[in-house]
PDB file of N, CA and C in Angstrom:
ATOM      1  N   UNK A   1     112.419  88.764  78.813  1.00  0.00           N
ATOM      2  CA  UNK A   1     112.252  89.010  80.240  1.00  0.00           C
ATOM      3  C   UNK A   1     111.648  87.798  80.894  1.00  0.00           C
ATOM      4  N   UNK A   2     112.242  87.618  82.207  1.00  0.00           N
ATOM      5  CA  UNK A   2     111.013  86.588  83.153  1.00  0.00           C
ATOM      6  C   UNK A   2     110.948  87.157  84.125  1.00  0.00           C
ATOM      7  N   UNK A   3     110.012  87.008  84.964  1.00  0.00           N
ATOM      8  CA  UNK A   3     109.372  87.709  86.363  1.00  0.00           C
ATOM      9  C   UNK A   3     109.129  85.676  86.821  1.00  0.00           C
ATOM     10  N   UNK A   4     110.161  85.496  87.906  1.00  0.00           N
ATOM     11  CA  UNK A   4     109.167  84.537  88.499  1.00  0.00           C
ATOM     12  C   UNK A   4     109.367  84.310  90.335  1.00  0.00           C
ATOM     13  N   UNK A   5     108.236  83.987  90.677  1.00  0.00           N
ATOM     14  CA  UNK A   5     107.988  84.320  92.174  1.00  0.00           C
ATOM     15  C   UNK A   5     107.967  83.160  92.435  1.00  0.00           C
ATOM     16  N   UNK A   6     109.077  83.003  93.212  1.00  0.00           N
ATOM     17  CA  UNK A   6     108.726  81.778  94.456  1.00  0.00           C
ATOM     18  C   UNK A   6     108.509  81.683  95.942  1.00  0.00           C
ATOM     19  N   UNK A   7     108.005  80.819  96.446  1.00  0.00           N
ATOM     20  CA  UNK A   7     107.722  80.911  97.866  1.00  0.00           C
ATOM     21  C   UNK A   7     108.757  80.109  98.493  1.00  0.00           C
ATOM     22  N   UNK A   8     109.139  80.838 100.029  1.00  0.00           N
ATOM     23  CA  UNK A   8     109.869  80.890 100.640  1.00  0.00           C
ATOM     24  C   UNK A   8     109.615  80.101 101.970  1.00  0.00           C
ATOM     25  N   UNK A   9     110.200  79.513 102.956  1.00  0.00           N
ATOM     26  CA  UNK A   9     110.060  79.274 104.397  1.00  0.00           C
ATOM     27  C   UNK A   9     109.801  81.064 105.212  1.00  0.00           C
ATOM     28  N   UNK A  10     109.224  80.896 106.162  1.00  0.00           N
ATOM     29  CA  UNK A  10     109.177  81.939 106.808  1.00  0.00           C
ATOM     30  C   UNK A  10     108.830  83.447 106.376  1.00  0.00           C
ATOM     31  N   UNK A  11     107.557  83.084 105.683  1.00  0.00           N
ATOM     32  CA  UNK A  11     106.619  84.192 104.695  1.00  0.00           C
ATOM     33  C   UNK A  11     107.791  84.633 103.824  1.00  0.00           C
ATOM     34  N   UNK A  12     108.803  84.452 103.039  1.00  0.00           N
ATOM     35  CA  UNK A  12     109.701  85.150 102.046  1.00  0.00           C
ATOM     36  C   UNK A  12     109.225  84.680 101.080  1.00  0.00           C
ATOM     37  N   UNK A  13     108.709  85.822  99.752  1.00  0.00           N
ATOM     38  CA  UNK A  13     108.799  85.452  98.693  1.00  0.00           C
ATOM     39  C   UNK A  13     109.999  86.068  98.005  1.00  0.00           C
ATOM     40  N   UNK A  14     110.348  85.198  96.807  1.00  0.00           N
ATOM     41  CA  UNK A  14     111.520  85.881  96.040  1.00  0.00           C
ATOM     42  C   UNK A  14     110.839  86.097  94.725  1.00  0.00           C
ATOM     43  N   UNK A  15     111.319  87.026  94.425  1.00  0.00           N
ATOM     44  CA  UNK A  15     110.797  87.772  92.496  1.00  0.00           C
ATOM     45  C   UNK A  15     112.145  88.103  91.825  1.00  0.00           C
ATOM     46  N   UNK A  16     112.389  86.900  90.872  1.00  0.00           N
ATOM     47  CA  UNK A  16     113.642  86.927  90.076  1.00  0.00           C
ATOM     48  C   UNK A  16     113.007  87.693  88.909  1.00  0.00           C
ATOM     49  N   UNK A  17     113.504  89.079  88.658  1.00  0.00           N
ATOM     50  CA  UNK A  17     113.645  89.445  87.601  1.00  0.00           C
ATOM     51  C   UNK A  17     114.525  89.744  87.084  1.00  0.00           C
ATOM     52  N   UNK A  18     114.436  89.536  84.952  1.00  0.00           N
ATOM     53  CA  UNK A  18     115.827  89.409  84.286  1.00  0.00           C
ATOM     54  C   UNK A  18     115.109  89.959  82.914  1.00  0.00           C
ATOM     55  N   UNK A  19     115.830  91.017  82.351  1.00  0.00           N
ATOM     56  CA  UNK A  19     116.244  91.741  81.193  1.00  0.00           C
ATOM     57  C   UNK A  19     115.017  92.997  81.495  1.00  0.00           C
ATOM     58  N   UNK A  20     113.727  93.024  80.184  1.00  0.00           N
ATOM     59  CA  UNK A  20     113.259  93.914  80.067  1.00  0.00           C
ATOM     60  C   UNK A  20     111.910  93.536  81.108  1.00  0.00           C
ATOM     61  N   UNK A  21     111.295  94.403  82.091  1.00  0.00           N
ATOM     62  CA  UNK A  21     109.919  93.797  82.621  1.00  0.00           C
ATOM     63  C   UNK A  21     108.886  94.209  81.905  1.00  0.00           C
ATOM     64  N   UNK A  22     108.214  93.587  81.596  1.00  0.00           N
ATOM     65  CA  UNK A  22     106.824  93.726  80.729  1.00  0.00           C
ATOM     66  C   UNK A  22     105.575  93.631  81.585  1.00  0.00           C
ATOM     67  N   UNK A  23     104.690  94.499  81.442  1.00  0.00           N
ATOM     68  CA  UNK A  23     103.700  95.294  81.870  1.00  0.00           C
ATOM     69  C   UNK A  23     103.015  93.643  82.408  1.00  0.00           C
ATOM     70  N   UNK A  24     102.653  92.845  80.956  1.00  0.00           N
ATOM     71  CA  UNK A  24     101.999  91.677  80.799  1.00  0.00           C
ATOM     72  C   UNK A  24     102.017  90.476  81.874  1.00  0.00           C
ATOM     73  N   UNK A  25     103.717  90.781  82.131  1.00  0.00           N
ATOM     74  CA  UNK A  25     104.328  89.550  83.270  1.00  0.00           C
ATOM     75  C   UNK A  25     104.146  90.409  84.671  1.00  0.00           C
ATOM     76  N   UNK A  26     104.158  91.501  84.781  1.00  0.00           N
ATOM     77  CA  UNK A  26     103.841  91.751  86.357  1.00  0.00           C
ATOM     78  C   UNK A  26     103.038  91.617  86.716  1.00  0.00           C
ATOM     79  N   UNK A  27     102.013  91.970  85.744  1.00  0.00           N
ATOM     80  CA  UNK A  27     100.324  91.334  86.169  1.00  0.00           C
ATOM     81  C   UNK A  27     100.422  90.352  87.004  1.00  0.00           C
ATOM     82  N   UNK A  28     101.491  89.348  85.879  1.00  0.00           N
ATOM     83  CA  UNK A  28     100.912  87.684  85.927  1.00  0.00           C
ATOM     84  C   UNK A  28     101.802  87.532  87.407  1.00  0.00           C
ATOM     85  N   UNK A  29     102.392  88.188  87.627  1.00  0.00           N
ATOM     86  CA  UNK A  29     103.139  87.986  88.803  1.00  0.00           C
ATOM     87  C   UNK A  29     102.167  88.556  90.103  1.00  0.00           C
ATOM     88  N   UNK A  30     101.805  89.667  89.963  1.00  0.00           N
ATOM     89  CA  UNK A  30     100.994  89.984  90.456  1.00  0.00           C
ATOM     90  C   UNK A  30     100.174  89.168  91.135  1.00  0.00           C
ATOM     91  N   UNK A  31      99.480  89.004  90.158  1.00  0.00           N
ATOM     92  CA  UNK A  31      98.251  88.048  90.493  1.00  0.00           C
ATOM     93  C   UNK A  31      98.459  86.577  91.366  1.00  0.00           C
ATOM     94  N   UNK A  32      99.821  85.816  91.157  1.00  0.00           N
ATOM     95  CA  UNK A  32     100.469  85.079  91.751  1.00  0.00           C
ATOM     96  C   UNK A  32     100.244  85.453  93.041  1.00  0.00           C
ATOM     97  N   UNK A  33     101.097  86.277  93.243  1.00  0.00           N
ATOM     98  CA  UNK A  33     101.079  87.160  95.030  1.00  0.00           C
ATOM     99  C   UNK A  33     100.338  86.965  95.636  1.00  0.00           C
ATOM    100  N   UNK A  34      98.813  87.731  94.875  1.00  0.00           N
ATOM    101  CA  UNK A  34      97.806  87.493  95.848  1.00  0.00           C
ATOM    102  C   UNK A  34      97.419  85.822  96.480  1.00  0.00           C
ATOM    103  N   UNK A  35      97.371  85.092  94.786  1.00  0.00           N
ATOM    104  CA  UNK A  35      97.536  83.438  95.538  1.00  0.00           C
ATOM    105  C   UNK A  35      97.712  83.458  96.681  1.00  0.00           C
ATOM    106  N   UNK A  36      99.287  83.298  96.634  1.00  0.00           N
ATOM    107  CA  UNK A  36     100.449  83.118  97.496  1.00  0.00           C
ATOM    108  C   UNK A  36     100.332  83.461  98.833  1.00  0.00           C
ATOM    109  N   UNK A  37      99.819  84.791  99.126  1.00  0.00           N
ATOM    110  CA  UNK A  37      99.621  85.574 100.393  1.00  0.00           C
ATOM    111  C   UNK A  37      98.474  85.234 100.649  1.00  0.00           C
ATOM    112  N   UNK A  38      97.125  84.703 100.213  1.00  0.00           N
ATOM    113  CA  UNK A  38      95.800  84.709 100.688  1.00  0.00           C
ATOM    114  C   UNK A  38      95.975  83.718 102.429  1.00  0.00           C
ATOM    115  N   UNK A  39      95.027  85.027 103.077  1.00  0.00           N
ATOM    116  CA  UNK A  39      95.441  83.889 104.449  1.00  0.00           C
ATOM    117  C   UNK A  39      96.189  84.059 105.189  1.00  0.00           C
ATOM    118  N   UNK A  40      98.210  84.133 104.616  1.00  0.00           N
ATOM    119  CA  UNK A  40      98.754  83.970 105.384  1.00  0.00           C
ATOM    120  C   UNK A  40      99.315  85.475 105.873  1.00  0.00           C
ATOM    121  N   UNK A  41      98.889  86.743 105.647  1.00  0.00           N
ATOM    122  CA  UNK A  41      99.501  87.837 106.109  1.00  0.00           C
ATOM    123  C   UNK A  41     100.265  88.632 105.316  1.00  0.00           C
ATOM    124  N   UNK A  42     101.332  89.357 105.965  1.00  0.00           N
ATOM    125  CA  UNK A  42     101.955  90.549 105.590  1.00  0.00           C
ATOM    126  C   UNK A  42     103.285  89.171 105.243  1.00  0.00           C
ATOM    127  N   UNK A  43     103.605  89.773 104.161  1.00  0.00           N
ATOM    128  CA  UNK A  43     105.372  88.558 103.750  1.00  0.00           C
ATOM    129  C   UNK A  43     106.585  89.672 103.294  1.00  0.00           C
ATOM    130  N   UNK A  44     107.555  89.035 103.546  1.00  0.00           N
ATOM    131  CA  UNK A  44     108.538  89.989 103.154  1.00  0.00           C
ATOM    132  C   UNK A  44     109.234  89.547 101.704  1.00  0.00           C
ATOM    133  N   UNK A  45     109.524  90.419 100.933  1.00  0.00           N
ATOM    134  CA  UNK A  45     109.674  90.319  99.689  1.00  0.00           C
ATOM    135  C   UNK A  45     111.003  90.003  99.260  1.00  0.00           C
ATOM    136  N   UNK A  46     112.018  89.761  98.570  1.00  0.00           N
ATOM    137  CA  UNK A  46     113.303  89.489  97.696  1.00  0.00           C
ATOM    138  C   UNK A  46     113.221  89.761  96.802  1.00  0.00           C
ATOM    139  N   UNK A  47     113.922  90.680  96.004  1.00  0.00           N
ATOM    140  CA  UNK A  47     113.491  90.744  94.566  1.00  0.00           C
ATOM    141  C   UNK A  47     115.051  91.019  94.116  1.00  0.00           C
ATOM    142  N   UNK A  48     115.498  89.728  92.831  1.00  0.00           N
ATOM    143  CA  UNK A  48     116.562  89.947  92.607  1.00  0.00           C
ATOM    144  C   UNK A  48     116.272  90.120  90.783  1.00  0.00           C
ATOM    145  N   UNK A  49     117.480  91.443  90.818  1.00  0.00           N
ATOM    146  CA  UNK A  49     117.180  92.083  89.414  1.00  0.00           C
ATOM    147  C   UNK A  49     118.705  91.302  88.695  1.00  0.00           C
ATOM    148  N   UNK A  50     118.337  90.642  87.986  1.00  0.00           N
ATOM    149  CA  UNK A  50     119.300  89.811  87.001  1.00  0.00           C
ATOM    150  C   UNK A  50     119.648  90.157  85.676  1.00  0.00           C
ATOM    151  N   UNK A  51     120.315  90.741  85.411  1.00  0.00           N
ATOM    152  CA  UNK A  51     120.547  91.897  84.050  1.00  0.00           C
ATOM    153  C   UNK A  51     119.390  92.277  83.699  1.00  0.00           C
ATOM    154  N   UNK A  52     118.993  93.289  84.631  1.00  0.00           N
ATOM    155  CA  UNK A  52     118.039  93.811  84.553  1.00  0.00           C
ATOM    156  C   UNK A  52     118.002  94.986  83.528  1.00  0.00           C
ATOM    157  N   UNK A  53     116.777  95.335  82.646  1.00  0.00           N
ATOM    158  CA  UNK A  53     117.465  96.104  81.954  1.00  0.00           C
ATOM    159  C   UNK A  53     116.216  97.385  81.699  1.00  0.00           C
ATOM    160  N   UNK A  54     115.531  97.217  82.943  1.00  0.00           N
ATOM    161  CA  UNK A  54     114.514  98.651  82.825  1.00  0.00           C
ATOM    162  C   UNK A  54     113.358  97.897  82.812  1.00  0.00           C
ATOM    163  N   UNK A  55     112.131  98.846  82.241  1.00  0.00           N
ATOM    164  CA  UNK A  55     110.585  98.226  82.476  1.00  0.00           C
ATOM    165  C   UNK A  55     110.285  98.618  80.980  1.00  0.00           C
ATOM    166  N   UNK A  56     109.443  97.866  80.538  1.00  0.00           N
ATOM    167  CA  UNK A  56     108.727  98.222  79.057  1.00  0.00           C
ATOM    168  C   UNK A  56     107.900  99.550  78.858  1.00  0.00           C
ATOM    169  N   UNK A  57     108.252 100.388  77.779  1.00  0.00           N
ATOM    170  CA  UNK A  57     107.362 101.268  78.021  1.00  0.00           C
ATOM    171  C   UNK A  57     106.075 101.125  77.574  1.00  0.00           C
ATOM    172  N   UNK A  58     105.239 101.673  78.411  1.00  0.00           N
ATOM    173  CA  UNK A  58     104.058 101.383  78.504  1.00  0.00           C
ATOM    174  C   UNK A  58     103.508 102.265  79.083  1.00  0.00           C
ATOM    175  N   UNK A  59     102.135 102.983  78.775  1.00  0.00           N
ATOM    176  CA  UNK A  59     101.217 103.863  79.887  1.00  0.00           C
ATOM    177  C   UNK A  59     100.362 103.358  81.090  1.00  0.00           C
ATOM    178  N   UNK A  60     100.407 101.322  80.217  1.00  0.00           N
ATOM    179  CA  UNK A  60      99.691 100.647  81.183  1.00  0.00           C
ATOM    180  C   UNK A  60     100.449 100.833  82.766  1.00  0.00           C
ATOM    181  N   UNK A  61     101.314 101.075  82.989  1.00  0.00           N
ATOM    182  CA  UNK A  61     102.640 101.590  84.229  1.00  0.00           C
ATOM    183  C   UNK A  61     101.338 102.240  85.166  1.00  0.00           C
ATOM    184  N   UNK A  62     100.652 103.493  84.592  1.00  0.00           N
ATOM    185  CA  UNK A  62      99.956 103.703  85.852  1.00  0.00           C
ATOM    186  C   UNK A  62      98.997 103.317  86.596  1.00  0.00           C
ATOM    187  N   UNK A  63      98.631 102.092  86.070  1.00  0.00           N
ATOM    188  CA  UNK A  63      97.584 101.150  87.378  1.00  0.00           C
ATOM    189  C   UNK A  63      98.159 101.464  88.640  1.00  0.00           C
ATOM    190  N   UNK A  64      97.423 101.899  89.601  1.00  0.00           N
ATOM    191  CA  UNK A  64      98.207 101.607  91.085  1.00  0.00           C
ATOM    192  C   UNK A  64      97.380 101.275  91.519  1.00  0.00           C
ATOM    193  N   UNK A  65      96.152 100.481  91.054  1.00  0.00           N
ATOM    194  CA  UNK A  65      95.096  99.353  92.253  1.00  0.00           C
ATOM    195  C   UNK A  65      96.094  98.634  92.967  1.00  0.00           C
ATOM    196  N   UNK A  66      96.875  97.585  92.497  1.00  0.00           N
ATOM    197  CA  UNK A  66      97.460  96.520  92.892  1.00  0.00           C
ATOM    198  C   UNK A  66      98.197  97.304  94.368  1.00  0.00           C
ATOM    199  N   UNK A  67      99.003  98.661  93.875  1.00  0.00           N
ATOM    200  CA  UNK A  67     100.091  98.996  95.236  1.00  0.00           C
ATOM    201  C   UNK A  67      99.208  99.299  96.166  1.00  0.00           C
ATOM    202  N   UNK A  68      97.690 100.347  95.971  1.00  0.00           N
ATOM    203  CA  UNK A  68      97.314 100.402  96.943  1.00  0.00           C
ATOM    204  C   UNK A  68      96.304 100.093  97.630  1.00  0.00           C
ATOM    205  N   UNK A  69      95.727  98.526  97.496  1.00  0.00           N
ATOM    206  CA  UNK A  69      95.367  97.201  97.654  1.00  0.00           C
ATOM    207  C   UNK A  69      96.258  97.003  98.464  1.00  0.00           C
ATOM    208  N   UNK A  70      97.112  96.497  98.177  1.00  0.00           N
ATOM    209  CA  UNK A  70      98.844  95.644  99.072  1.00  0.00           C
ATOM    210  C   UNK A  70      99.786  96.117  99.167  1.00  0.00           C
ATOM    211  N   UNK A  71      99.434  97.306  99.479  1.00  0.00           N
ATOM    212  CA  UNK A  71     100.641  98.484 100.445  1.00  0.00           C
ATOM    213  C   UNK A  71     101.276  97.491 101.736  1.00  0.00           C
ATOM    214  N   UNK A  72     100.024  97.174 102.528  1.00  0.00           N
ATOM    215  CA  UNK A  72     100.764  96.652 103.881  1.00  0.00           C
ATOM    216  C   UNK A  72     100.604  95.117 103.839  1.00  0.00           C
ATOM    217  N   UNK A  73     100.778  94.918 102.686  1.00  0.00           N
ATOM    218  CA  UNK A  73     101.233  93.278 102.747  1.00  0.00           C
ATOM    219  C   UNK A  73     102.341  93.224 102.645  1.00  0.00           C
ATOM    220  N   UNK A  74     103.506  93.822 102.853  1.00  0.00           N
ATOM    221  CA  UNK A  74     104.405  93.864 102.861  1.00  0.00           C
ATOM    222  C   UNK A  74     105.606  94.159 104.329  1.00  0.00           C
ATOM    223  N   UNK A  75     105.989  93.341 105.016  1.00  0.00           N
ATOM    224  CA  UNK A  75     106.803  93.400 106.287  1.00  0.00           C
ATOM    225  C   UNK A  75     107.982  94.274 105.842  1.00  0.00           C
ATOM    226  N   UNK A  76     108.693  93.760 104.767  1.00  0.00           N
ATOM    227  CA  UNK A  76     109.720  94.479 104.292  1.00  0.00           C
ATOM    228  C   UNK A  76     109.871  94.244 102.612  1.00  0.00           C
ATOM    229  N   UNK A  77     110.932  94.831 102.042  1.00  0.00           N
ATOM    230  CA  UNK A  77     111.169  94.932 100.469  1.00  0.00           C
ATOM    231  C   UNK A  77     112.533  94.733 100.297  1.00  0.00           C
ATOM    232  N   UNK A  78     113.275  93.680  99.732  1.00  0.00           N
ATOM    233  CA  UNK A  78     114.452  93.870  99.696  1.00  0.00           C
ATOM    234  C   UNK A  78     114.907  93.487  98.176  1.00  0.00           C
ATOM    235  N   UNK A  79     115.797  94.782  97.658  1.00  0.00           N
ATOM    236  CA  UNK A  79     115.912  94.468  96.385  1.00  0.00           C
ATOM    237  C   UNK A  79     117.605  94.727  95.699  1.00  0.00           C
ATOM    238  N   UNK A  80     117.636  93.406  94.969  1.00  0.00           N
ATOM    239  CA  UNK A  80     119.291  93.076  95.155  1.00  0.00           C
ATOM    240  C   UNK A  80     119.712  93.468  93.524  1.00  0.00           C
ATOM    241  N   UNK A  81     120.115  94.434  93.062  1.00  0.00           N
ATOM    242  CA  UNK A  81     120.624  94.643  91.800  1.00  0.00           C
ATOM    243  C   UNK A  81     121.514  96.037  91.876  1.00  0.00           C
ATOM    244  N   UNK A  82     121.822  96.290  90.252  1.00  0.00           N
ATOM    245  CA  UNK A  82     122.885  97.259  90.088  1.00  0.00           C
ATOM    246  C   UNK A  82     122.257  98.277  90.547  1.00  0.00           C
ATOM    247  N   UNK A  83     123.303  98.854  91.225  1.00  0.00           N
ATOM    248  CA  UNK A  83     122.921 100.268  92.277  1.00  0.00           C
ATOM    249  C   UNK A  83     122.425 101.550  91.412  1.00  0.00           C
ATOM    250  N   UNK A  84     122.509 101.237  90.217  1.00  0.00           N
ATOM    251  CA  UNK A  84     122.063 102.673  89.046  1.00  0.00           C
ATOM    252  C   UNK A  84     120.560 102.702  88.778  1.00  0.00           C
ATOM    253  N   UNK A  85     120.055 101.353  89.328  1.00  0.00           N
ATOM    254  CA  UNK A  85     118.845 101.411  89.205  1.00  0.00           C
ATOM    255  C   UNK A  85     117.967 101.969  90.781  1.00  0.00           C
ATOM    256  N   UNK A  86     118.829 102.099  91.815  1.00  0.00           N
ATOM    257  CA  UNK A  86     118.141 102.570  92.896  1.00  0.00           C
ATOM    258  C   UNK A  86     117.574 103.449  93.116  1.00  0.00           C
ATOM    259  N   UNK A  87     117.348 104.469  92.364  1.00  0.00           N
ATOM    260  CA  UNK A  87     116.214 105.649  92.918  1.00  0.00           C
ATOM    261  C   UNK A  87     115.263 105.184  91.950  1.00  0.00           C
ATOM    262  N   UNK A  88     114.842 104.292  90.841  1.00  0.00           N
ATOM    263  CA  UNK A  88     114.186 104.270  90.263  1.00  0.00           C
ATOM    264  C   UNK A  88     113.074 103.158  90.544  1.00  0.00           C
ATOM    265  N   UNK A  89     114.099 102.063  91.225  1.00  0.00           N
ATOM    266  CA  UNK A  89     113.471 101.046  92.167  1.00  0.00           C
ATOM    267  C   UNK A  89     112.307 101.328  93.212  1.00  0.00           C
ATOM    268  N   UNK A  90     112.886 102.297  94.069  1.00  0.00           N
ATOM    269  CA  UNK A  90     112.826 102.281  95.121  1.00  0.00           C
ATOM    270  C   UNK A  90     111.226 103.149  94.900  1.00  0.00           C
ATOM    271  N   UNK A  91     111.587 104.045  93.519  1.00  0.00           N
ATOM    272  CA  UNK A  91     109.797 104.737  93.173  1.00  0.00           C
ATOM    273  C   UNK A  91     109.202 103.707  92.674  1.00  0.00           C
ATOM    274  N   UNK A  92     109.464 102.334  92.212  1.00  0.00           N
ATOM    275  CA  UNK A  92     108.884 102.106  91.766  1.00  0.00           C
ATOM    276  C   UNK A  92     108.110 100.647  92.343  1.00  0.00           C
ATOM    277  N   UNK A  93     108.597 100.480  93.704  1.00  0.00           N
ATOM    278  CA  UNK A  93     108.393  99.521  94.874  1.00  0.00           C
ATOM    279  C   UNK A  93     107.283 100.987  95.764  1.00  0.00           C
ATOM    280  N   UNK A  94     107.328 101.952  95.989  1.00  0.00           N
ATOM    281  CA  UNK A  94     106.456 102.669  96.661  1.00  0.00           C
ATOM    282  C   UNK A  94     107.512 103.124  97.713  1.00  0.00           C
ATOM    283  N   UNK A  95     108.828 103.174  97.863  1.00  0.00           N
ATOM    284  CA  UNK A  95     109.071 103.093  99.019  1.00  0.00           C
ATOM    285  C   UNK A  95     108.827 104.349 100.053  1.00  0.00           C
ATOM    286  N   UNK A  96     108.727 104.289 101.652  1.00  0.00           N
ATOM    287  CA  UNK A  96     108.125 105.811 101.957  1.00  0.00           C
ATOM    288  C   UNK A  96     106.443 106.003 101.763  1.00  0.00           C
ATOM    289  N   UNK A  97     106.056 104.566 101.183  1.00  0.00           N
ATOM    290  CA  UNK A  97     104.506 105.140 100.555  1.00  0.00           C
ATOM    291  C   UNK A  97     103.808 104.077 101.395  1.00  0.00           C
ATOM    292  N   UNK A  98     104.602 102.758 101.839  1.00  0.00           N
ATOM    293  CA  UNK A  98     103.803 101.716 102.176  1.00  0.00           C
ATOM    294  C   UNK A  98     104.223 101.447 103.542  1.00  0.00           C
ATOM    295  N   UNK A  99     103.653 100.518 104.479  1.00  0.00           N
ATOM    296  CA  UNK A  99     103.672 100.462 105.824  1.00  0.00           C
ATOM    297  C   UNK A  99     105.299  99.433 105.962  1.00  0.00           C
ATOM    298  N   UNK A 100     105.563  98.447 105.284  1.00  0.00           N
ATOM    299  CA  UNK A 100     106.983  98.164 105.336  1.00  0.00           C
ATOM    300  C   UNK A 100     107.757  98.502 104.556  1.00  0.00           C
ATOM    301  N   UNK A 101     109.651  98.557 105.121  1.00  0.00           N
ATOM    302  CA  UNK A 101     110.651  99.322 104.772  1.00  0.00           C
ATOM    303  C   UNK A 101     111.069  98.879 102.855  1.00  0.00           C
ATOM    304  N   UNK A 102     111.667  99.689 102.383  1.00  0.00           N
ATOM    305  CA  UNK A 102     111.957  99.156 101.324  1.00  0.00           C
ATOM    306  C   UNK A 102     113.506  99.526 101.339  1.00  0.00           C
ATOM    307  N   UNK A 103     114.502  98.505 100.904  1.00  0.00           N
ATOM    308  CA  UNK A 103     115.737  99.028 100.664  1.00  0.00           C
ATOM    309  C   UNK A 103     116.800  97.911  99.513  1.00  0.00           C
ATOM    310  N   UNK A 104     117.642  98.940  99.121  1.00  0.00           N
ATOM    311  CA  UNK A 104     117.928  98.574  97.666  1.00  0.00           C
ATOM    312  C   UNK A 104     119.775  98.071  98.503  1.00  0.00           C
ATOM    313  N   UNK A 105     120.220  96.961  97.601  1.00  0.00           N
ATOM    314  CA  UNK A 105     121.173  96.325  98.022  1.00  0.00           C
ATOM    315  C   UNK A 105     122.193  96.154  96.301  1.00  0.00           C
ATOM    316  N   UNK A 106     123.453  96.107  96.801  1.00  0.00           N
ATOM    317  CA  UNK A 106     123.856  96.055  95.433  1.00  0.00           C
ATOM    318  C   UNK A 106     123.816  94.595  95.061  1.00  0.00           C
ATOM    319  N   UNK A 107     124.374  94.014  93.714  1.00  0.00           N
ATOM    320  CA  UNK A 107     124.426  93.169  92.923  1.00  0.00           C
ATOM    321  C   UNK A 107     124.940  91.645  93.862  1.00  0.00           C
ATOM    322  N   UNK A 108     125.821  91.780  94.662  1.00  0.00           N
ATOM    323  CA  UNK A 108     126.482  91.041  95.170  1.00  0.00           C
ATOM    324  C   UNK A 108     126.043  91.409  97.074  1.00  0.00           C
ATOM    325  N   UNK A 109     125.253  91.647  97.096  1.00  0.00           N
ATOM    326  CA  UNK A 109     124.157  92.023  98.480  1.00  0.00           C
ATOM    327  C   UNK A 109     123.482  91.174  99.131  1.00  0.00           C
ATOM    328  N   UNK A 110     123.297  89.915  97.964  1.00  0.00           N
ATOM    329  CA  UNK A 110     121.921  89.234  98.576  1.00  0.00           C
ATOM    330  C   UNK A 110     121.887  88.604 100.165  1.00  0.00           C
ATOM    331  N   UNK A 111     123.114  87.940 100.550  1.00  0.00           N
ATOM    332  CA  UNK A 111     123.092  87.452 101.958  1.00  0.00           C
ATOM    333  C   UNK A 111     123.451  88.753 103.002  1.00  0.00           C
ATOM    334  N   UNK A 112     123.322  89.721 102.642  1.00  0.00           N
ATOM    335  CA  UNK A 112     123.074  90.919 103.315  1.00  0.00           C
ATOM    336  C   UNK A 112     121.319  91.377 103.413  1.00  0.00           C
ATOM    337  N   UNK A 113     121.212  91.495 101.984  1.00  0.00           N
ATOM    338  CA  UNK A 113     119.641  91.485 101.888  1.00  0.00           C
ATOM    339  C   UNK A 113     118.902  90.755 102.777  1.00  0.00           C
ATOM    340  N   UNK A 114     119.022  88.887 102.588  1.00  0.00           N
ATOM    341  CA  UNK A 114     118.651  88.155 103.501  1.00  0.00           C
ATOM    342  C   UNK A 114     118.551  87.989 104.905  1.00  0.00           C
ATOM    343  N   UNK A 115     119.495  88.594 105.373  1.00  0.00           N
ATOM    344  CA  UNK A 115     119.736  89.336 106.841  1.00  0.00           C
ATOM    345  C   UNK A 115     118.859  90.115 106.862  1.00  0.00           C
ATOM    346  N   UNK A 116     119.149  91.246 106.690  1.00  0.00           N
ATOM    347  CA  UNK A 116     118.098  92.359 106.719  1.00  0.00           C
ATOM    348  C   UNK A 116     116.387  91.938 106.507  1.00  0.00           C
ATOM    349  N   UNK A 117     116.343  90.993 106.000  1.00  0.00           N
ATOM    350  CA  UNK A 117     114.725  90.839 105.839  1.00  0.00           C
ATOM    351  C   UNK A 117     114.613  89.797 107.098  1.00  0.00           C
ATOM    352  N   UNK A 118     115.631  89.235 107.321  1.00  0.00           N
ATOM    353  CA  UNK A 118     115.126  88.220 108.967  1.00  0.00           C
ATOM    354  C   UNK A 118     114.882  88.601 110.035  1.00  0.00           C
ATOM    355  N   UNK A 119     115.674  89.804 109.804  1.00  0.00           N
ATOM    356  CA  UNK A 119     116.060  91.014 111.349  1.00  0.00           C
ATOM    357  C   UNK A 119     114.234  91.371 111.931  1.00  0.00           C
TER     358      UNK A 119
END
């Protein structure tokens, strides 16, 4: 698996994730974020799932300091992968739970996605 976050022009971060996500690397991603955001506000997110292939199991899963800490650091959520993973995404981004929108885009979405997060 890799989780990696980059920063964007115009508060966008992107979060490439690919195969299995591990408890270990979201942290580390995590923790990135806050970096990243200190200061500058609410950012809107990208998150592209690249043969994505689920989350590690783990019980460590139920931390939710981090979501509800940085619920509303978030303007919007946009997340670009296979559509079989969308109801599972979408629980697992908060969506409905946090002050910006979250919405799931298919595989071949992203300059749709990208729209949608400029709008």
């Amino acid at each position: 698996m890799s989780a990696i976050l980059e920063q964007h022009p115009d508060r966008l971060l992107l979060l490439r994730l690919a195969g299995e996500l591990k408890k270990s690397e979201f942290d580390a991603v995590q923790a990135e974020f806050v970096q990243k955001i200190a200061g500058s506000g609410p950012v809107k997110l990208l998150v592209l799932l690249e043969n994505f292939t689920g989350w590690e199991r783990s019980e460590a899963w139920g931390d939710t300091d981090f979501f509800f800490e940085h619920r509303n650091d978030f303007l919007k959520i946009a997340v670009v992968g296979n559509p079989s993973w969308g109801a599972q995404v979408l629980a697992f981004t908060g969506a409905g739970l946090r002050k910006g929108p979250v919405q799931m885009f298919p595989e071949t979405g992203e300059a749709e996605a990208r729209a949608w997060l400029a709008e």
